[in-house]
Protein backbone atom coordinates (compact mmCIF):
# COMPACT_ATOMS: atom_id res chain seq x y z
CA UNK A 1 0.00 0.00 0.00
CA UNK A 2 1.35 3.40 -0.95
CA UNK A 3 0.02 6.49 0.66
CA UNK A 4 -0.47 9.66 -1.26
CA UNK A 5 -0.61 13.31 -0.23
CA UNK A 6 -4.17 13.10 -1.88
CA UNK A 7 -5.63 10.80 0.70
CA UNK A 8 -5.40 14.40 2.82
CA UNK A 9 -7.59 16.19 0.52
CA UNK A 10 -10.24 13.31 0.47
CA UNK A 11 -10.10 12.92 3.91
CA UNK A 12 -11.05 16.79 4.51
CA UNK A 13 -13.59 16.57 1.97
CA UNK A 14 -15.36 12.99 2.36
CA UNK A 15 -19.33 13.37 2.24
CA UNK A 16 -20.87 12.62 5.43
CA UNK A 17 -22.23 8.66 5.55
CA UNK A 18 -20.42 8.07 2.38
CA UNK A 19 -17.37 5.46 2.98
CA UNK A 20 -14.42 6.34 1.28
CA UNK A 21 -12.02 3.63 0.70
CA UNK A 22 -8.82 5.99 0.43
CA UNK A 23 -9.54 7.38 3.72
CA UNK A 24 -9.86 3.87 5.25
CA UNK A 25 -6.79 3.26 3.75
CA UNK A 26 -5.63 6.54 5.16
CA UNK A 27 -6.72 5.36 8.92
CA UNK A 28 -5.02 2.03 8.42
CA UNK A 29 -1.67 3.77 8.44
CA UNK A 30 -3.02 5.50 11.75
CA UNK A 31 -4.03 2.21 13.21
CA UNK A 32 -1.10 0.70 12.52
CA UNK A 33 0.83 3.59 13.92
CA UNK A 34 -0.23 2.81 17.39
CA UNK A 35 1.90 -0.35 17.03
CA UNK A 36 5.29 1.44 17.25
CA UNK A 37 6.91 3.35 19.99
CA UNK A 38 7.46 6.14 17.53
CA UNK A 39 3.49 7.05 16.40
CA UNK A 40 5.10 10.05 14.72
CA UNK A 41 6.99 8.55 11.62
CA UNK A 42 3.72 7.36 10.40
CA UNK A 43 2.02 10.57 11.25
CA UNK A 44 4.79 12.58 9.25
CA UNK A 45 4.57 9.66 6.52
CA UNK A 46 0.62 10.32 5.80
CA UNK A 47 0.22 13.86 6.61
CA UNK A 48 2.64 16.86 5.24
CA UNK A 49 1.24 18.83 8.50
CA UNK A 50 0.86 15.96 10.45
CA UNK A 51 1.78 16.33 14.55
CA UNK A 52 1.80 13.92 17.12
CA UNK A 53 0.48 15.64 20.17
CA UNK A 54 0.59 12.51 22.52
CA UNK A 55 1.17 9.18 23.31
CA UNK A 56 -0.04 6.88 25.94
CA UNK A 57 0.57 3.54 27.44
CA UNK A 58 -1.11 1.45 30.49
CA UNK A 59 -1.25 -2.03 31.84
CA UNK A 60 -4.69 -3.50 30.76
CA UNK A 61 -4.11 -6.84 30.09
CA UNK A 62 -5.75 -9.87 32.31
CA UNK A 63 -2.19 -10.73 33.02
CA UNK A 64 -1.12 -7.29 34.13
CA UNK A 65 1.84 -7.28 32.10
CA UNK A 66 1.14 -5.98 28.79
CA UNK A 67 0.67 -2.50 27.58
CA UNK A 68 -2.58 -1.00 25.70
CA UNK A 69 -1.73 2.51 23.86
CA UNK A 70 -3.34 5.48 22.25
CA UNK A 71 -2.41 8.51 20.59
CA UNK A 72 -3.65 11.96 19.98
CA UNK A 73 -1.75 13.66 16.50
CA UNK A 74 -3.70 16.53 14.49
CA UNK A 75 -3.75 17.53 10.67
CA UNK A 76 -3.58 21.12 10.28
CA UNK A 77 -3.91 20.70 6.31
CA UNK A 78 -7.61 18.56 7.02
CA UNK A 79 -7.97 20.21 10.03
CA UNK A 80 -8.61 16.73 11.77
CA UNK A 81 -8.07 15.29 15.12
CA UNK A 82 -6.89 11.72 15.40
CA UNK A 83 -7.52 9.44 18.03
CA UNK A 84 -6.08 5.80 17.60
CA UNK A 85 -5.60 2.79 19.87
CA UNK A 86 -3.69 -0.10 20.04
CA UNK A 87 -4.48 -3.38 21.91
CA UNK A 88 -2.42 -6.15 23.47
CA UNK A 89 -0.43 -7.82 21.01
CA UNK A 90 -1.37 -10.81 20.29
CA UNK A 91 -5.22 -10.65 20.63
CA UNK A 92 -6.46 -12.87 18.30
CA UNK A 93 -4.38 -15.83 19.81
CA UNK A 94 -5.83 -14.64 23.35
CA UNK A 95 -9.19 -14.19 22.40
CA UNK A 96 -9.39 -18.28 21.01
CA UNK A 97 -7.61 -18.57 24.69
CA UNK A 98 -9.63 -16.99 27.18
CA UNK A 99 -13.70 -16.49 25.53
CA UNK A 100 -15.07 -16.91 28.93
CA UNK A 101 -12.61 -14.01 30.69
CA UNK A 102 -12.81 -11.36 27.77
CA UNK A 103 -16.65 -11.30 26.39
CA UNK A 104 -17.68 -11.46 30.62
CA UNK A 105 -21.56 -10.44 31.29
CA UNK A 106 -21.92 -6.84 29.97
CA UNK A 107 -21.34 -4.01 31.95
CA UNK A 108 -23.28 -0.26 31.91
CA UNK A 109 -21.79 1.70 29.40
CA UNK A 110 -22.06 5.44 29.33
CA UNK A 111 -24.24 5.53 25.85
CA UNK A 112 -26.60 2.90 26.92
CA UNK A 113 -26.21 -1.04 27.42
CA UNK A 114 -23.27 -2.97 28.58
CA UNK A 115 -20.20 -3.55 27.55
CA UNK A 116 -16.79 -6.43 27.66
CA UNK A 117 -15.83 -5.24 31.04
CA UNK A 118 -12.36 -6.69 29.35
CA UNK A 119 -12.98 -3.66 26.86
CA UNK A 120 -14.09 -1.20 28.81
CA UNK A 121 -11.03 -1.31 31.07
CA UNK A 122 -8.38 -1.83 28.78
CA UNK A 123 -9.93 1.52 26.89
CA UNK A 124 -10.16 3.15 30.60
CA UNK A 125 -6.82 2.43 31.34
CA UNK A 126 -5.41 4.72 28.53
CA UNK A 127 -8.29 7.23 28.30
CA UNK A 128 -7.86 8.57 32.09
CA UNK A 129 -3.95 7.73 31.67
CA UNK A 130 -3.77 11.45 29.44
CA UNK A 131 -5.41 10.33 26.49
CA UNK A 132 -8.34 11.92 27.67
CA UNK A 133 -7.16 15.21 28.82
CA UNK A 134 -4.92 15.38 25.34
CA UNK A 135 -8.02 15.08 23.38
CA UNK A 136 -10.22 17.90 24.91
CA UNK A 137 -7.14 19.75 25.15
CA UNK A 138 -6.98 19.42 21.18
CA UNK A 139 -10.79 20.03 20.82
CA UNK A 140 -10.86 23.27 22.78
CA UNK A 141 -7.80 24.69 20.48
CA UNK A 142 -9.35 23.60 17.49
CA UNK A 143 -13.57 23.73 17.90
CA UNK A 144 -13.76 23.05 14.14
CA UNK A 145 -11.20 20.43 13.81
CA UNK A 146 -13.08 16.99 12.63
CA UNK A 147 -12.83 14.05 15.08
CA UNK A 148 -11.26 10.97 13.37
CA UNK A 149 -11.06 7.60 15.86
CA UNK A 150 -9.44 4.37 14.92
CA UNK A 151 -8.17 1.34 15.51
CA UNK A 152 -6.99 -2.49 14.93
CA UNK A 153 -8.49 -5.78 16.48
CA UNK A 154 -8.23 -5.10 20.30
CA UNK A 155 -7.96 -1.01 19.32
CA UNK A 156 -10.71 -1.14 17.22
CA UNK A 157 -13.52 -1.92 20.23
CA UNK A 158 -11.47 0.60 21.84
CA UNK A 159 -11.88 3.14 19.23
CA UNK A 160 -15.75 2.25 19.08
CA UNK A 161 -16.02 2.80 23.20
CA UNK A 162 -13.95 5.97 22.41
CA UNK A 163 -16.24 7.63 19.62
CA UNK A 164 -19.32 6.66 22.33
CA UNK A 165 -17.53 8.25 25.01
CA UNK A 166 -16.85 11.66 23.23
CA UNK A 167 -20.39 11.72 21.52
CA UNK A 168 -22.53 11.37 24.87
CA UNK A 169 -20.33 13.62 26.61
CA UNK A 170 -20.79 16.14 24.35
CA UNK A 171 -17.22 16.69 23.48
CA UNK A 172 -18.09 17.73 19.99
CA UNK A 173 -20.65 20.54 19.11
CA UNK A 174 -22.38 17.86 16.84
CA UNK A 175 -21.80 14.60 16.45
CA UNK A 176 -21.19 14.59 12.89
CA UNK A 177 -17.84 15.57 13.17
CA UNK A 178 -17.08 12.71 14.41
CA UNK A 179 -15.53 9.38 12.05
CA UNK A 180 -15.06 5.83 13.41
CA UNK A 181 -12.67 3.42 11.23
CA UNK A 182 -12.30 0.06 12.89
CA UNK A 183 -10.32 -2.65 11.60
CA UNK A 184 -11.06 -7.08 12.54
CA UNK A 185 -13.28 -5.04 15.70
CA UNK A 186 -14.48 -7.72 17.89
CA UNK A 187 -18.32 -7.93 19.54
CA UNK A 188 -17.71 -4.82 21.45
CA UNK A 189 -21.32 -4.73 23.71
CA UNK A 190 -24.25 -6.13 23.97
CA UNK A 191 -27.79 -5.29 21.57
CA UNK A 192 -28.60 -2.37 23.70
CA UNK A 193 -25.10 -1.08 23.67
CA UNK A 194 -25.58 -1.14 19.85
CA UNK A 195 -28.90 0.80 20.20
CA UNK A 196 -27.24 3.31 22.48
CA UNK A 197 -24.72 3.91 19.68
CA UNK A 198 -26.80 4.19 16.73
CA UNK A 199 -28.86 6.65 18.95
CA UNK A 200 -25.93 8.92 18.84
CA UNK A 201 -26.30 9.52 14.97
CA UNK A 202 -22.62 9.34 14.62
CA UNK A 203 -22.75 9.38 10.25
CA UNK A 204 -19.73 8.01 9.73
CA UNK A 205 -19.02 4.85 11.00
CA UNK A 206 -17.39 1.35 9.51
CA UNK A 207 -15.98 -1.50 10.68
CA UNK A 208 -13.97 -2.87 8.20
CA UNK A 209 -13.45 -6.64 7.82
CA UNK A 210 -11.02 -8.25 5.86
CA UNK A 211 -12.46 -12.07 4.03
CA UNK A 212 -12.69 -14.58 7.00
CA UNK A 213 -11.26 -12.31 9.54
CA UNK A 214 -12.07 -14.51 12.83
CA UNK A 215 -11.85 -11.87 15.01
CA UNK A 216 -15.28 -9.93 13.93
CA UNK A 217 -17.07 -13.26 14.77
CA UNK A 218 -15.67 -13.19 18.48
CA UNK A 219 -17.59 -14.07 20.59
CA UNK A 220 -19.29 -16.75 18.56
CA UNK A 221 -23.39 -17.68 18.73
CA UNK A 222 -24.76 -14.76 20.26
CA UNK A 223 -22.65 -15.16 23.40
CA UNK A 224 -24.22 -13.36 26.26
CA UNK A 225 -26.35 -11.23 23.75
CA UNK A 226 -22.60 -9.15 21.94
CA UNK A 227 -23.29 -7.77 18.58
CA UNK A 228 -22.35 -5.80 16.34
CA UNK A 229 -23.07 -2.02 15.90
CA UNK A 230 -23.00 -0.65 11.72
CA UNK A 231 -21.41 -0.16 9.45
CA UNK A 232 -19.64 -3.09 8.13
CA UNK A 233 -17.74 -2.58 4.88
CA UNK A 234 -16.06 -6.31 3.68
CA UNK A 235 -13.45 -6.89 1.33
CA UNK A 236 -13.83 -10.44 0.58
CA UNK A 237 -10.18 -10.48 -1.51
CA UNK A 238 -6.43 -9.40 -0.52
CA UNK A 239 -7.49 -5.49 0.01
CA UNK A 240 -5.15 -4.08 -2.98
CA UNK A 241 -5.99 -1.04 -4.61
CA UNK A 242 -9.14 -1.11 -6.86
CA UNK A 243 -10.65 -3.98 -4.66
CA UNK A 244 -14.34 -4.38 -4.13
CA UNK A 245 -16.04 -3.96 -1.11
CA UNK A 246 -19.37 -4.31 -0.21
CA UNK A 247 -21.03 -2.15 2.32
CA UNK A 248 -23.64 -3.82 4.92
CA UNK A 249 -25.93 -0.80 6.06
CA UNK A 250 -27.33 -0.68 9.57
CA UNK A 251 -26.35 -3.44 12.37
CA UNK A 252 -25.17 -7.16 12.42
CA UNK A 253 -26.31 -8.44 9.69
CA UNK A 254 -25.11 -11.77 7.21
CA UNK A 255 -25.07 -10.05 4.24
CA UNK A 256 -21.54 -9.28 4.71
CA UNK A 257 -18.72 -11.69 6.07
CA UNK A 258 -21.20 -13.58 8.36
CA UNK A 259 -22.37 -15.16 4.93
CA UNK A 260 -19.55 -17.23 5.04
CA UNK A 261 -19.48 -20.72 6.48
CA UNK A 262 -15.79 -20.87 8.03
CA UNK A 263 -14.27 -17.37 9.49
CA UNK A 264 -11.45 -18.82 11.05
CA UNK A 265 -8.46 -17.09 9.64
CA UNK A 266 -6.02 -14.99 11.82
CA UNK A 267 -3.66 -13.97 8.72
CA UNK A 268 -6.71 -11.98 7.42
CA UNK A 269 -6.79 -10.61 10.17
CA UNK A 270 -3.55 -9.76 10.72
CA UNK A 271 -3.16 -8.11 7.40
CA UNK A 272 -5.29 -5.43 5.99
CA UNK A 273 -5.16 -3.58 2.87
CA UNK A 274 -2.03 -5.83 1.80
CA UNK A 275 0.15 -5.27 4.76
CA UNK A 276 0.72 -6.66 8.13
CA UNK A 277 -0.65 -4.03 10.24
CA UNK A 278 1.67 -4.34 13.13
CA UNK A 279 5.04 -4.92 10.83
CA UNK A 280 3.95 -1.96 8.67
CA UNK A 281 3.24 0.85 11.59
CA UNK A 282 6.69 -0.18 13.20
CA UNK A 283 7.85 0.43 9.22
CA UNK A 284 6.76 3.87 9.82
CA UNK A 285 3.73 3.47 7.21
CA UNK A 286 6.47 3.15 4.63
CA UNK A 287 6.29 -0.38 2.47
């Protein structure tokens, strides 16, 4: 995947609930980014204005050993905010591993419903670590800015707890300026967590899933009522340029990948848009 100065025009001028595949493509580098220790070479690799304002790191993992991150950077050139998270490496593996201790009974979520208390405080733990504080920090210097939010696997329920978050709180002045990109996003909550959400008429939101992603399908049957909220956009090929997508409007639904009888592969997810997501945000975004 190459990344082009013009992804920052079409990510300043994408048409509200229209998905734009260059700007998930975009948001993929920005994902990935919260991989490495050093956010800002992909930040300075996709934006020509690009700054990484912060980066954060806390324990969150059931072992208490490893680290969940986020990052706050800004585009003056798009005039966007970004928000991105990383989860515990290694997720998928752990998620096959430990079901029962990850997708636990819901718990109240701000926006309505409950939540994977395993979610909810591994997206805590970096939120009140600074994250928090770095994003309203960044709102109240730039009120117009748009509010992009992303992330990978583990970072991408994170990401979806984060754009909930900001929109009930009323960080924004309206909640269109706000963008979710997930990427292989678990179940996050439960159905009335994804009510709570859509209630928040954030436009522009996708979860991306890549073929027979297994992640997306975690937990499996209907465990303990998790679903998914919209929009889920599926790439049921490699994810090169010029691929086809198709887009799956409102909730869970098995148009998209849950029309497939076997979703058990980890490379898919592992690799999005025809790079390893971890191996290309320690690459600096650079292939």
């Amino acid at each position: 995947m190459k990344i082009f100065s013009l992804l920052i025009l079409l990510a300043s001028t994408q048409v509200n609930g229209q998905y734009s595949d260059s700007v998930a493509r975009m948001m993929l580098s920005m994902s990935a980014a919260a991989y490495s220790d050093h956010p800002e070479d992909c930040v300075a690799t996709v934006f020509s204005k690009g700054i990484l304002i912060r980066k954060v790191s806390a324990i969150c993992d059931i072992t208490n050993k490893a680290e969940c991150t986020g990052f706050t950077a800004i585009d003056k050139d798009s005039k966007i905010i970004i928000v991105a998270f990383r989860g515990t490496n290694g997720f998928a593996q752990l998620a096959l591993e430990a079901v029962g201790e990850i997708f636990g009974d819901p718990i109240d979520f701000i926006s309505g419903g409950g939540v994977s208390p395993y979610f909810n405080a591994a997206f805590d733990s970096v939120w009140h670590a600074g994250l928090k504080d770095s994003f309203l920090t960044l709102k109240n210097t730039y009120p117009t800015y748009k509010v992009h939010i992303t992330g990978h696997s583990l970072g991408g329920a994170m990401a979806s707890l984060c754009a909930a978050t900001i929109a009930k709180s009323g960080y924004v002045t309206n909640n269109d300026m706000i963008t979710l990109y997930t990427y292989g996003q678990p179940r996050t909550g439960n159905t009335e967590y994804v009510a709570g959400f859509d209630s928040l008429a954030i436009t522009d939101v996708y979860r991306v899933t890549h073929a027979r992603d297994l992640v997306p399908h975690l937990p499996p049957g209907n465990l303990k009522g998790y679903t998914h909220h919209r929009t889920e956009v599926w790439y049921n090929d490699d994810m090169t340029a010029g691929s086809k997508f198709k887009i799956c409007a409102g909730d869970e639904t098995k148009k998209c990948s849950e029309s497939l009888t076997f979703t058990t592969s980890v490379a898919d997810h592992l690799h999005y848009f025809d790079v390893d997501v971890n191996d290309f945000g320690l690459a600096g975004c650079k292939q």
